[in-house]
N, C-alpha and C. Protein backbone atom coordinates (compact mmCIF):
# COMPACT_ATOMS: atom_id res chain seq x y z
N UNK A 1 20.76 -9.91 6.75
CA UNK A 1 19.52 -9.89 6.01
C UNK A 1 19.21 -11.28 5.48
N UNK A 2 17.58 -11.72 5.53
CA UNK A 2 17.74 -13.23 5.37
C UNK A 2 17.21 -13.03 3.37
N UNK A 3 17.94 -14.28 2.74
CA UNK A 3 18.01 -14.46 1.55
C UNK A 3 16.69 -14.96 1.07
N UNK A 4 15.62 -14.81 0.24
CA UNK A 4 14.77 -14.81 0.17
C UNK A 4 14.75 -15.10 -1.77
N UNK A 5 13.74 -15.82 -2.37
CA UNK A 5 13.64 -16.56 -3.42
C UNK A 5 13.27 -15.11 -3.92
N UNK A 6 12.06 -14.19 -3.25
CA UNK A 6 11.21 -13.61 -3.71
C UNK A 6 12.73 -11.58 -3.47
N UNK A 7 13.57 -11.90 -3.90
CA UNK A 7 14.12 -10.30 -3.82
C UNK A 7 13.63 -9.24 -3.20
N UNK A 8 12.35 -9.34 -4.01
CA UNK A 8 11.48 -7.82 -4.20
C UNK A 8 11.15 -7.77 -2.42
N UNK A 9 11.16 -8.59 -1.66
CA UNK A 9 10.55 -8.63 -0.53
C UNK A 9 12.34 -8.26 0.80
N UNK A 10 12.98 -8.00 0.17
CA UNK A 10 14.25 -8.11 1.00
C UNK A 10 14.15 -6.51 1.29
N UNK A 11 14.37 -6.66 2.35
CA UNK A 11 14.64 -5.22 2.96
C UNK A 11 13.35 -4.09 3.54
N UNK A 12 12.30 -4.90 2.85
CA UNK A 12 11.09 -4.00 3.26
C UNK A 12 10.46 -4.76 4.45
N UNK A 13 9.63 -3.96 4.89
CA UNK A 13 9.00 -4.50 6.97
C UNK A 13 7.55 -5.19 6.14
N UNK A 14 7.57 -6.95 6.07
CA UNK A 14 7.23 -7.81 6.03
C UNK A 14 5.90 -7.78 6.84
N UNK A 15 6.15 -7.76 8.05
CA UNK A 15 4.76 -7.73 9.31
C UNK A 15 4.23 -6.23 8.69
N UNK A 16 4.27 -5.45 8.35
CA UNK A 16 3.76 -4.34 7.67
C UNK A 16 2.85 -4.27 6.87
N UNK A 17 3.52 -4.53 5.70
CA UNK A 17 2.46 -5.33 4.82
C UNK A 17 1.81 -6.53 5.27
N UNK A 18 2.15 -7.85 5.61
CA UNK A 18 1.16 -8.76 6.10
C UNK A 18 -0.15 -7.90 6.66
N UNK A 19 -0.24 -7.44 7.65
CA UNK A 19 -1.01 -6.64 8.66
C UNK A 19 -1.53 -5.58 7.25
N UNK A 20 -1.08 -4.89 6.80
CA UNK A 20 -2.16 -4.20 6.14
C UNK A 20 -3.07 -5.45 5.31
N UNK A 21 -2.53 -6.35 4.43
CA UNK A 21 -3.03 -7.00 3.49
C UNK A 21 -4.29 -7.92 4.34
N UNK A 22 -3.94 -8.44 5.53
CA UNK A 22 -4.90 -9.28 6.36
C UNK A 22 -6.07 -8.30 7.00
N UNK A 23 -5.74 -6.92 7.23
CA UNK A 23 -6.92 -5.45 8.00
C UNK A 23 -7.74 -5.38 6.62
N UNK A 24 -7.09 -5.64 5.28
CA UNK A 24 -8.12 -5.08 4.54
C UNK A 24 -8.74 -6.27 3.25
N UNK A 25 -8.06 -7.54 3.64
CA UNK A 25 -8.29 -8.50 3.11
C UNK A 25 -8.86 -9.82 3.30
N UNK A 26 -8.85 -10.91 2.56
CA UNK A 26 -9.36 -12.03 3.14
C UNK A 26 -8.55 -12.93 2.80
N UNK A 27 -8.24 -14.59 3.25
CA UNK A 27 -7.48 -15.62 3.16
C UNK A 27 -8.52 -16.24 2.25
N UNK A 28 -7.68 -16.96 0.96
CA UNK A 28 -8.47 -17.58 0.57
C UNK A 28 -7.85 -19.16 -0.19
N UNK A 29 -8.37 -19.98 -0.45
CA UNK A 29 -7.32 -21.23 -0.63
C UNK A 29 -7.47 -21.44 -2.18
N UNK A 30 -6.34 -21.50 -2.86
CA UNK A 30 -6.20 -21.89 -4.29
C UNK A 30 -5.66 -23.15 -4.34
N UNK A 31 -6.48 -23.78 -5.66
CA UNK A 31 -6.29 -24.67 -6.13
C UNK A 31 -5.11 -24.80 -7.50
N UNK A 32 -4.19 -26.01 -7.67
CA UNK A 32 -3.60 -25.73 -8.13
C UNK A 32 -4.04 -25.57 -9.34
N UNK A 33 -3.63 -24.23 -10.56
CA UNK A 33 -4.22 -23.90 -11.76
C UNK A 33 -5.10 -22.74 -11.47
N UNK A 34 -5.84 -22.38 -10.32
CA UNK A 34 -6.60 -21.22 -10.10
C UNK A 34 -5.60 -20.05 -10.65
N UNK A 35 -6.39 -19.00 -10.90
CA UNK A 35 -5.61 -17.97 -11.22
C UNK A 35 -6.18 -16.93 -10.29
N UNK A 36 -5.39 -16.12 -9.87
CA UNK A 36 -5.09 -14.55 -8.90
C UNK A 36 -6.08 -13.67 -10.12
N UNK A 37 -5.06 -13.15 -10.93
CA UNK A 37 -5.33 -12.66 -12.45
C UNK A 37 -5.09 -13.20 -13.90
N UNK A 38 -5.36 -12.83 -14.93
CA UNK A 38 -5.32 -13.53 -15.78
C UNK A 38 -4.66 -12.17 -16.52
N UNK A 39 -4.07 -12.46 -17.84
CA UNK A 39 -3.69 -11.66 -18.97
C UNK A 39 -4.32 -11.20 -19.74
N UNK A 40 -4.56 -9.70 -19.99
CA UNK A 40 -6.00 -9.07 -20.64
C UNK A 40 -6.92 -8.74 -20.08
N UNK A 41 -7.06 -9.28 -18.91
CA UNK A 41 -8.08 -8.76 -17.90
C UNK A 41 -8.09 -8.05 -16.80
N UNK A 42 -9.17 -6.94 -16.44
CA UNK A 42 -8.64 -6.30 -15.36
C UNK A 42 -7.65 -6.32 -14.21
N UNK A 43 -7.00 -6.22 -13.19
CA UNK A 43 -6.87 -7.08 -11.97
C UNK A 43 -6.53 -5.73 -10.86
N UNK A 44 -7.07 -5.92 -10.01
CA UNK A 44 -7.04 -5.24 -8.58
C UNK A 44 -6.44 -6.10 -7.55
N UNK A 45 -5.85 -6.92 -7.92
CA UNK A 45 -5.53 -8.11 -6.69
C UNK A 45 -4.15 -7.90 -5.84
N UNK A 46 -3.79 -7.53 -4.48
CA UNK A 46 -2.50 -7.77 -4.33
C UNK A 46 -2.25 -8.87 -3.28
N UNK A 47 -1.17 -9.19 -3.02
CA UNK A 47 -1.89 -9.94 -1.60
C UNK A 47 -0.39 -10.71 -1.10
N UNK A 48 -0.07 -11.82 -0.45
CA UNK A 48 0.78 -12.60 0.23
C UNK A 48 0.63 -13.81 0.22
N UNK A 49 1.44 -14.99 0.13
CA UNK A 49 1.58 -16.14 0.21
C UNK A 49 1.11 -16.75 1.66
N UNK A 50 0.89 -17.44 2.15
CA UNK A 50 0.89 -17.71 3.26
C UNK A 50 1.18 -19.63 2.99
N UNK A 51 1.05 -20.15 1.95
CA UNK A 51 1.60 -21.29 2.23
C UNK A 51 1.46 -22.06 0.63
N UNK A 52 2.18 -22.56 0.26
CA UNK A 52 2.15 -23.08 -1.27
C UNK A 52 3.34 -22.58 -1.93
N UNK A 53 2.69 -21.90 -2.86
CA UNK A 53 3.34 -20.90 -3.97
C UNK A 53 2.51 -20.28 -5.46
N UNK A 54 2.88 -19.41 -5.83
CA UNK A 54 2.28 -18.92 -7.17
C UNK A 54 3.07 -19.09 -8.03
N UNK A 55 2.65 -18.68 -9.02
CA UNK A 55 3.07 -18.76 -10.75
C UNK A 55 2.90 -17.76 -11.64
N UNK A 56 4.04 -17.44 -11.90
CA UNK A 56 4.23 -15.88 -12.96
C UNK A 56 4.18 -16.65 -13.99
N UNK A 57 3.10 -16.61 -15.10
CA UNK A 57 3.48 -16.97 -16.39
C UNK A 57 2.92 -16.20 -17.45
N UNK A 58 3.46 -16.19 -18.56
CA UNK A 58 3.91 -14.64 -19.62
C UNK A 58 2.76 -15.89 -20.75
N UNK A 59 1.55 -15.41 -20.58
CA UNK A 59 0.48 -16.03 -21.43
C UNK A 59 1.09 -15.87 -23.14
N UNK A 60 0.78 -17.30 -24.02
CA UNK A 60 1.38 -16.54 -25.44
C UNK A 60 2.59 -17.46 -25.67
N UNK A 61 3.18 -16.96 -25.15
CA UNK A 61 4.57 -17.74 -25.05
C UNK A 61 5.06 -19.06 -23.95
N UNK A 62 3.96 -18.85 -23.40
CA UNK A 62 4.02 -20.26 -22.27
C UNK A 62 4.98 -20.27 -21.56
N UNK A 63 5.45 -19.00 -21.19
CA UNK A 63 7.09 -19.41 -20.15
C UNK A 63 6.66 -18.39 -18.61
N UNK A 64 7.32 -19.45 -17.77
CA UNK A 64 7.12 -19.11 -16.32
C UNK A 64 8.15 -17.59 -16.16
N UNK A 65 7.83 -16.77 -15.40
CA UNK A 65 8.55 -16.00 -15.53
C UNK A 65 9.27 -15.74 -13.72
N UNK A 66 8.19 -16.17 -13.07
CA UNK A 66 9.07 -16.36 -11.57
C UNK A 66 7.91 -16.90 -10.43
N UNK A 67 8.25 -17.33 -9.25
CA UNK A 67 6.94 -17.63 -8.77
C UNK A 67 7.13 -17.15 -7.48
N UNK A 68 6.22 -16.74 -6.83
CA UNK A 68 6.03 -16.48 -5.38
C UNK A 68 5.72 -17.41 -4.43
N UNK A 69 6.35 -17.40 -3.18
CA UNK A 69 6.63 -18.44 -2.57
C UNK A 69 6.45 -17.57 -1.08
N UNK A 70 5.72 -18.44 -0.23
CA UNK A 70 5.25 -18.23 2.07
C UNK A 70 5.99 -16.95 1.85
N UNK A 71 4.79 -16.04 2.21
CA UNK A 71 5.63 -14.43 3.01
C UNK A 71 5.73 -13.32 1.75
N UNK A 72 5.61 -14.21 0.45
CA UNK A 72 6.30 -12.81 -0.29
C UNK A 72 5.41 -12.07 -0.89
N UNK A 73 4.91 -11.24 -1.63
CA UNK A 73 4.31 -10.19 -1.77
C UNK A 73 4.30 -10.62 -3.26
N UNK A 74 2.52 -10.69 -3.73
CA UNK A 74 2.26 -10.65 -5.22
C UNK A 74 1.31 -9.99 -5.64
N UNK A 75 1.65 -9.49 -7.10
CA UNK A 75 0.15 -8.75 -7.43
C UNK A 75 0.89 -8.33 -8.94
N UNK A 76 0.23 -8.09 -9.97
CA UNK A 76 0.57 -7.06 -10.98
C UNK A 76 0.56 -5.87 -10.86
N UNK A 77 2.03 -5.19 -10.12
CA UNK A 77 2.16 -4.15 -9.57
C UNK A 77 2.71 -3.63 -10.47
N UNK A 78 2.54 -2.14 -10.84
CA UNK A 78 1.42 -1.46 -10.00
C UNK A 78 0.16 -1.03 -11.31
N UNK A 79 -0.23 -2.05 -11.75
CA UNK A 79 -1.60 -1.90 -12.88
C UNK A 79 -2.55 -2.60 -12.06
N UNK A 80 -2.31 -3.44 -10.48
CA UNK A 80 -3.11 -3.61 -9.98
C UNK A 80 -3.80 -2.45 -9.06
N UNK A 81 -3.01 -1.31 -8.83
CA UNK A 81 -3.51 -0.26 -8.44
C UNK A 81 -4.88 0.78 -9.23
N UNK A 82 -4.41 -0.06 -10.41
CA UNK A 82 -6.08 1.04 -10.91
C UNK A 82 -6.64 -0.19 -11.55
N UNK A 83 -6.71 -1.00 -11.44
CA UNK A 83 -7.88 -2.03 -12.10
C UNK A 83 -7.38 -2.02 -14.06
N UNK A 84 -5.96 -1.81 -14.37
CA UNK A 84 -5.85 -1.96 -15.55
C UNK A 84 -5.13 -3.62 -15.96
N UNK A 85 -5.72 -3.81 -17.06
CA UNK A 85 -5.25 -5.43 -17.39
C UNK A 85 -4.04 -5.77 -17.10
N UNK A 86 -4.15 -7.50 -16.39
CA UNK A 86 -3.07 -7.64 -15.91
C UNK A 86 -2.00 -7.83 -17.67
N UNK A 87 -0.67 -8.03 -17.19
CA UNK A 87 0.47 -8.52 -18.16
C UNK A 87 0.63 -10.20 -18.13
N UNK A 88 0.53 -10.74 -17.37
CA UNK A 88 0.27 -11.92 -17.02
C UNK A 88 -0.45 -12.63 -16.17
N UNK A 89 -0.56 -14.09 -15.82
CA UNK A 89 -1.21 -14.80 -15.38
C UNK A 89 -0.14 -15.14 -13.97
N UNK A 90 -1.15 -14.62 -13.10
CA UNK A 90 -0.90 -15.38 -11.95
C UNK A 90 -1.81 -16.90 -11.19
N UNK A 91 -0.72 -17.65 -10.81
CA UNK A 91 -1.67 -18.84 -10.92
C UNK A 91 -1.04 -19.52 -9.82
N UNK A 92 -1.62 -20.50 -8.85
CA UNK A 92 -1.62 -21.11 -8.29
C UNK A 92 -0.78 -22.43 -8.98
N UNK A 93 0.43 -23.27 -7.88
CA UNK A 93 1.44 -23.98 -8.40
C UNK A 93 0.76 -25.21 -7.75
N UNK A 94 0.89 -25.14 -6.60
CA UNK A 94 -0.12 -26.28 -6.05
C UNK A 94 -1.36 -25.96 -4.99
N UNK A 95 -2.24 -26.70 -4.42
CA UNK A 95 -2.86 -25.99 -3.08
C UNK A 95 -1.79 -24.61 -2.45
N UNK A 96 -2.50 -23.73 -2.77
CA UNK A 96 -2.16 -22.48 -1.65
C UNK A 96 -2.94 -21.66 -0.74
N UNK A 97 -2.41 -21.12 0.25
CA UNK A 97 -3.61 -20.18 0.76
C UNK A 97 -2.61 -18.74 0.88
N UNK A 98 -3.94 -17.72 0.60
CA UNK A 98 -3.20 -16.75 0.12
C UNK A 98 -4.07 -15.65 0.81
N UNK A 99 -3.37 -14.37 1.46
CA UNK A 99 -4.20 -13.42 2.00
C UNK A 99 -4.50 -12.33 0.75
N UNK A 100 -5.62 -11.95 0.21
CA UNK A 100 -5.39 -11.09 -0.87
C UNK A 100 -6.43 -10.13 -0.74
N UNK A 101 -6.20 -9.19 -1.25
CA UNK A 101 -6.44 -7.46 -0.96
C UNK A 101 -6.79 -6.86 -2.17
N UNK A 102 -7.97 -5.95 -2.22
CA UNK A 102 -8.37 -5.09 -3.17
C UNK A 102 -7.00 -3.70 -3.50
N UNK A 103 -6.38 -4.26 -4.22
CA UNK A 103 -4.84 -2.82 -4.40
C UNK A 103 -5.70 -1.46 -5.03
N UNK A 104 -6.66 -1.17 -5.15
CA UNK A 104 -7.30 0.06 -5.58
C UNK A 104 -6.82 0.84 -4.32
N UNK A 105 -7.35 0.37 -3.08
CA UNK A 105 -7.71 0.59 -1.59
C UNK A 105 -6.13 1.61 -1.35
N UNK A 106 -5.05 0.74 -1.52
CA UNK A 106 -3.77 1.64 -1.65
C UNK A 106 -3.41 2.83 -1.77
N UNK A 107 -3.67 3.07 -2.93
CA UNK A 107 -3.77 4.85 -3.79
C UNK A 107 -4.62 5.08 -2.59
N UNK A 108 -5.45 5.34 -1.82
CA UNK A 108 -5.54 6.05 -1.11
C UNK A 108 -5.41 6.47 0.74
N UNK A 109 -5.05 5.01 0.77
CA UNK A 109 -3.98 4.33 1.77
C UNK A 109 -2.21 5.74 1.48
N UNK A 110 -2.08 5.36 0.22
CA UNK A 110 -0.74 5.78 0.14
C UNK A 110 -0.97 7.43 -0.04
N UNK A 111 -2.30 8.12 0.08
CA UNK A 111 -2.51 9.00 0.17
C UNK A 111 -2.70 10.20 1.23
N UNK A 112 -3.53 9.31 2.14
CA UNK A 112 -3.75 9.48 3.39
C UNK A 112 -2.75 9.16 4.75
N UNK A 113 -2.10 8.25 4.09
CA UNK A 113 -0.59 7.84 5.42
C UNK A 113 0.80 7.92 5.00
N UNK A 114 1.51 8.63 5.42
CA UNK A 114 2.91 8.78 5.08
C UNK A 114 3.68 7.66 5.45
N UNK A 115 3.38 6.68 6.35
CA UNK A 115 3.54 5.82 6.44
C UNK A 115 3.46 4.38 5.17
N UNK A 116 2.33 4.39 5.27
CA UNK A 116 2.22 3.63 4.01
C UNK A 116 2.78 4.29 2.64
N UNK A 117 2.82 5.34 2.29
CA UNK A 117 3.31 5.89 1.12
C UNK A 117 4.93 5.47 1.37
N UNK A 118 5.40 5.71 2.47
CA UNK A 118 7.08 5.25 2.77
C UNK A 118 7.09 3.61 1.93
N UNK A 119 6.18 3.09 2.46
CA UNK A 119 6.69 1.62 2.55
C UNK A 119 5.95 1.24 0.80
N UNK A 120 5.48 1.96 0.49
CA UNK A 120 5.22 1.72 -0.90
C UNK A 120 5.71 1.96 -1.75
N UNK A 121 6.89 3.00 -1.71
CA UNK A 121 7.72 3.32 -2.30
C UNK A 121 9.04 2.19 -2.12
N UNK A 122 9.05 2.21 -0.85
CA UNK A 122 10.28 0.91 -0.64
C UNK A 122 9.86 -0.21 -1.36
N UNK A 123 8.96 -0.68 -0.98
CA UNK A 123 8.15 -1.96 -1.88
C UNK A 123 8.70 -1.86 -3.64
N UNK A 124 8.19 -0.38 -4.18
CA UNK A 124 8.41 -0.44 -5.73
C UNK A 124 9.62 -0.80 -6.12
N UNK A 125 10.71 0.25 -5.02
CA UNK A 125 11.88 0.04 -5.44
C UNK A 125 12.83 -1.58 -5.06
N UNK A 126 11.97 -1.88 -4.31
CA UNK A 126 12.87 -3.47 -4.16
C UNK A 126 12.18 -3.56 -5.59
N UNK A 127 10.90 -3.86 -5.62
CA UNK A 127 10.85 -4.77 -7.16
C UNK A 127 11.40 -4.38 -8.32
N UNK A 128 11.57 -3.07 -8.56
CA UNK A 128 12.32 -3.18 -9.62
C UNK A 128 13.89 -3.50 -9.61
N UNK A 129 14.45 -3.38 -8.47
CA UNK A 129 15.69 -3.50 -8.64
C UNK A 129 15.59 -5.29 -8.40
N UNK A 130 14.78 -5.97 -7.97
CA UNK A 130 14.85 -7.48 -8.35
C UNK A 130 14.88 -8.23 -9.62
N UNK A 131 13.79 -6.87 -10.23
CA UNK A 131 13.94 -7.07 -11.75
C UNK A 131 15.12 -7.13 -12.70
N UNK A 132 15.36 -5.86 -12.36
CA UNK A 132 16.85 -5.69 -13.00
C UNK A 132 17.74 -6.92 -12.49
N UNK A 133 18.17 -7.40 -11.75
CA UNK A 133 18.72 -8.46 -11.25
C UNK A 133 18.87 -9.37 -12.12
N UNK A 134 17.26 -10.12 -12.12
CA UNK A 134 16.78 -11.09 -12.73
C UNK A 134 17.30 -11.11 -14.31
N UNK A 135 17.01 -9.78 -15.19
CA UNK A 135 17.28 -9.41 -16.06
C UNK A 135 18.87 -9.28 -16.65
N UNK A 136 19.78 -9.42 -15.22
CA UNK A 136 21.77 -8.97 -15.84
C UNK A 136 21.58 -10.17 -15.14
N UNK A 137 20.95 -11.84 -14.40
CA UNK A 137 21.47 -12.56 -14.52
C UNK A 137 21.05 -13.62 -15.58
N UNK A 138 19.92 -13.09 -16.83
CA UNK A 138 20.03 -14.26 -17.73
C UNK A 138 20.77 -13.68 -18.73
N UNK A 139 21.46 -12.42 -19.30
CA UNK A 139 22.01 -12.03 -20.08
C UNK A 139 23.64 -12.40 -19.63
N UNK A 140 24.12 -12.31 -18.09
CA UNK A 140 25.40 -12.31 -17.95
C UNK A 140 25.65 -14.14 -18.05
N UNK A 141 24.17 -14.75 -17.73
CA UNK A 141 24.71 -15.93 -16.99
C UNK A 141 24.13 -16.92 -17.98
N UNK A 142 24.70 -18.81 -18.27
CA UNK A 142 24.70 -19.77 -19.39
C UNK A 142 23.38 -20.47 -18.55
N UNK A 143 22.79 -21.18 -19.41
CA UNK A 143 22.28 -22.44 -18.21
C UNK A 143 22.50 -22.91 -17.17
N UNK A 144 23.86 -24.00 -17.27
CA UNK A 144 24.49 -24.09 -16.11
C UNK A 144 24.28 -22.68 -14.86
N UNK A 145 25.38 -22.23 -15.40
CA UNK A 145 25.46 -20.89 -14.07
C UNK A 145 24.40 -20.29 -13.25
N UNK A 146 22.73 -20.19 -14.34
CA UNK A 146 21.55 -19.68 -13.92
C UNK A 146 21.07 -21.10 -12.73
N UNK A 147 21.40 -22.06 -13.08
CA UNK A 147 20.48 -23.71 -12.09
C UNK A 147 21.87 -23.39 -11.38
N UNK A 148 23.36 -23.40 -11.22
CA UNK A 148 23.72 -23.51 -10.14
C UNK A 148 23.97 -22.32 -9.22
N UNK A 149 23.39 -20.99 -9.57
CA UNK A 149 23.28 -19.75 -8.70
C UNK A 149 21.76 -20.33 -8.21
N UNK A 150 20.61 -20.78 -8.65
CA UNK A 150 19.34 -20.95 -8.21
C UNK A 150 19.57 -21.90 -7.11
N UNK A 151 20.24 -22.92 -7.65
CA UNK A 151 20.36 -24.10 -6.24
C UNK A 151 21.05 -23.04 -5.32
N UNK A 152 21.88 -22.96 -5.39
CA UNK A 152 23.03 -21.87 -4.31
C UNK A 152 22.48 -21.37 -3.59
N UNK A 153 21.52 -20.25 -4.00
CA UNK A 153 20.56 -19.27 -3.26
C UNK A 153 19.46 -19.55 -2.71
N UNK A 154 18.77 -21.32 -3.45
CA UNK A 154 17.60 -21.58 -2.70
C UNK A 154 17.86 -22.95 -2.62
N UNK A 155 18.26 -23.91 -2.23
CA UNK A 155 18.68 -25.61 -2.56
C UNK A 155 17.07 -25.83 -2.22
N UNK A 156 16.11 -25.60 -1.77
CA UNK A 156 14.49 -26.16 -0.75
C UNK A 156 13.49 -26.16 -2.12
N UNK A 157 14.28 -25.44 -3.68
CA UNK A 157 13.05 -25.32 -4.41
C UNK A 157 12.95 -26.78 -5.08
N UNK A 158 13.89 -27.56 -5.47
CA UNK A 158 13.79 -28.82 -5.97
C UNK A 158 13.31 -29.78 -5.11
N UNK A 159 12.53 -29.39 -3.53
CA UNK A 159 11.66 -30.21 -3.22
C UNK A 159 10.16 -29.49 -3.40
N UNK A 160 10.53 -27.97 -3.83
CA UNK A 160 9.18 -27.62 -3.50
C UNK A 160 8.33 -27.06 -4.97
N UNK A 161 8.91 -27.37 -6.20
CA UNK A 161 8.39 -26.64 -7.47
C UNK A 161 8.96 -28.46 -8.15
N UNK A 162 8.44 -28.56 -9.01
CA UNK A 162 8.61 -29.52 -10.23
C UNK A 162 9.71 -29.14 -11.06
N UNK A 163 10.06 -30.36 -11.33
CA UNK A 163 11.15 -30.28 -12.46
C UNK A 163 11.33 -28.97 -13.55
N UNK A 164 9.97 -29.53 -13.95
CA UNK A 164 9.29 -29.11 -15.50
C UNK A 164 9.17 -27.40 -15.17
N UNK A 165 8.87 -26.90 -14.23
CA UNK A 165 8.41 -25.83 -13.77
C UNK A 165 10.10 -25.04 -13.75
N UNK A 166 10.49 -25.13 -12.61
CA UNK A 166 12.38 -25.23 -13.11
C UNK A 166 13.02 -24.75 -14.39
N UNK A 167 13.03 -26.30 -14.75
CA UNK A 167 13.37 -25.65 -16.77
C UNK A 167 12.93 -24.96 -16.99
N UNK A 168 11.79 -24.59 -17.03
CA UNK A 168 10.62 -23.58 -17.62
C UNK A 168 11.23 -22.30 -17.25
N UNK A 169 11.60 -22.10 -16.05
CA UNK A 169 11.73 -20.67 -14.95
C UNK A 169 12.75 -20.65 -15.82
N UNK A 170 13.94 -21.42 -15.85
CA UNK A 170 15.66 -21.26 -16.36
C UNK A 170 15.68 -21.06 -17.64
N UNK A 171 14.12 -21.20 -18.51
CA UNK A 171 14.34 -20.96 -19.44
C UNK A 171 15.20 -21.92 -20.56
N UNK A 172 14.88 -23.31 -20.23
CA UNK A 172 15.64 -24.49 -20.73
C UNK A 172 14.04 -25.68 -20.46
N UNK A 173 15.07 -26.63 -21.66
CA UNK A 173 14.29 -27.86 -21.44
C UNK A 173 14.28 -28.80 -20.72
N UNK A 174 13.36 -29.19 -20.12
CA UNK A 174 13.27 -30.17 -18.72
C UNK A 174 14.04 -31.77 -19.07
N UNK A 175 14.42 -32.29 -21.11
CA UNK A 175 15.92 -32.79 -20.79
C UNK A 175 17.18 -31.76 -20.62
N UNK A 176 17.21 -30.48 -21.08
CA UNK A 176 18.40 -29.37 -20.90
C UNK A 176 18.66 -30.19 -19.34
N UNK A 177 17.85 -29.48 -18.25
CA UNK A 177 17.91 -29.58 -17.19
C UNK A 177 18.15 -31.07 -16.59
N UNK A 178 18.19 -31.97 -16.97
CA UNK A 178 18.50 -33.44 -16.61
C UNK A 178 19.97 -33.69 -17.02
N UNK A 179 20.13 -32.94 -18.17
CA UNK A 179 21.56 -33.17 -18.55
C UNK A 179 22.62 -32.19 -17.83
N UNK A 180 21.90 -31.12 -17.33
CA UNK A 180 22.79 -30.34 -16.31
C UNK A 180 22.68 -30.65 -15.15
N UNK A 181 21.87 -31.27 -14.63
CA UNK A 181 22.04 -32.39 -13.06
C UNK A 181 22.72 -33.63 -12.98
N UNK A 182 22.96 -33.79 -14.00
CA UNK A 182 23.80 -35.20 -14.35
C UNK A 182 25.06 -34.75 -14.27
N UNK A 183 25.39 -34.38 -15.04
CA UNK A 183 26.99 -33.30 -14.93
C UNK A 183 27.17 -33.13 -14.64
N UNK A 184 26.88 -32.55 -13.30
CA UNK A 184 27.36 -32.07 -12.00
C UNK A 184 27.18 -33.27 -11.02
N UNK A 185 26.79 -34.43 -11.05
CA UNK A 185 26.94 -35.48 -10.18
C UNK A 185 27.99 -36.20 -10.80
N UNK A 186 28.60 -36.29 -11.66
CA UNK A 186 29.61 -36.73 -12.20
C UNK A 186 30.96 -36.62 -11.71
């Protein structure tokens, strides 16, 4: 199984979703700072990366909470299914282009096809169990351990996300994070 930044996307049929999201959607190109959805406000949006990346960030408190990256599957699931306010801001990290889809359309997608209801269910359950993940590895794991399981599992993001963005995700300060790259070149 290939290792993937985005969890929630491991194990579920990829060309599946692509293909529904592109039959009932459109490609569209974000700028970096555009937002998908915003916090407080409706959102119906689901959709796929196709080249860039996004930005989970927890409005309020100013902290990144994870970002989506080519191939993986985003949306404020599942309050994007009825048009109820998103929880956060999804946002564009740099130029992206992104295939994105009205998620109302679903509920009755997942109504009408047993098919799709299969794979929507698989879908939920990867994400939450990514969640949980995410969740027993900042409680089990220090600074250090969280940046050197992240390099481990993805070494391609420190050419492809910012420093600042990084700290932010790890939940540390972008000197925290200079002083834990130093240390380990030592």
């Amino acid at each position: 199984m290939t290792r993937h930044f985005n969890k929630h996307i491991e194990g579920i049929d990829l060309s599946f979703w692509h293909e529904l999201i592109e039959s009932h959607g459109e490609l569209v190109t974000l700028s970096r700072g555009d937002l998908v959805c915003h916090v407080g406000q409706p959102t119906n949006k689901i959709g796929y990366v196709k080249s860039g990346y996004l930005i989970y960030t927890v409005v309020g408190v100013g902290k990144i909470g994870g970002f989506t990256f080519p191939d993986a599957l985003f949306g404020d699931y599942p309050n994007c299914l009825h048009n109820l306010p998103a929880r956060f801001d999804i946002m564009a990290g740099r130029k992206t282009e992104a295939w994105i889809m009205d998620a109302t359309v679903l509920l009755s997608l997942y109504k009408d096809s047993p098919v799709v209801n299969q794979q929507g269910h698989r879908f939920a359950e990867a994400a939450y169990n990514s969640l949980i993940d995410r969740y027993c590895s900042f409680i089990a794991g220090g600074p250090l351990e969280r940046y050197m399981e992240l390099i481990r599992q993805h070494p391609q993001i420190e050419q492809d996300v910012p420093q600042k963005e990084i700290a932010e995700y790890l939940r540390i300060t972008p000197t925290h994070l200079s002083r834990l790259r130093r240390d380990l070149l030592k």
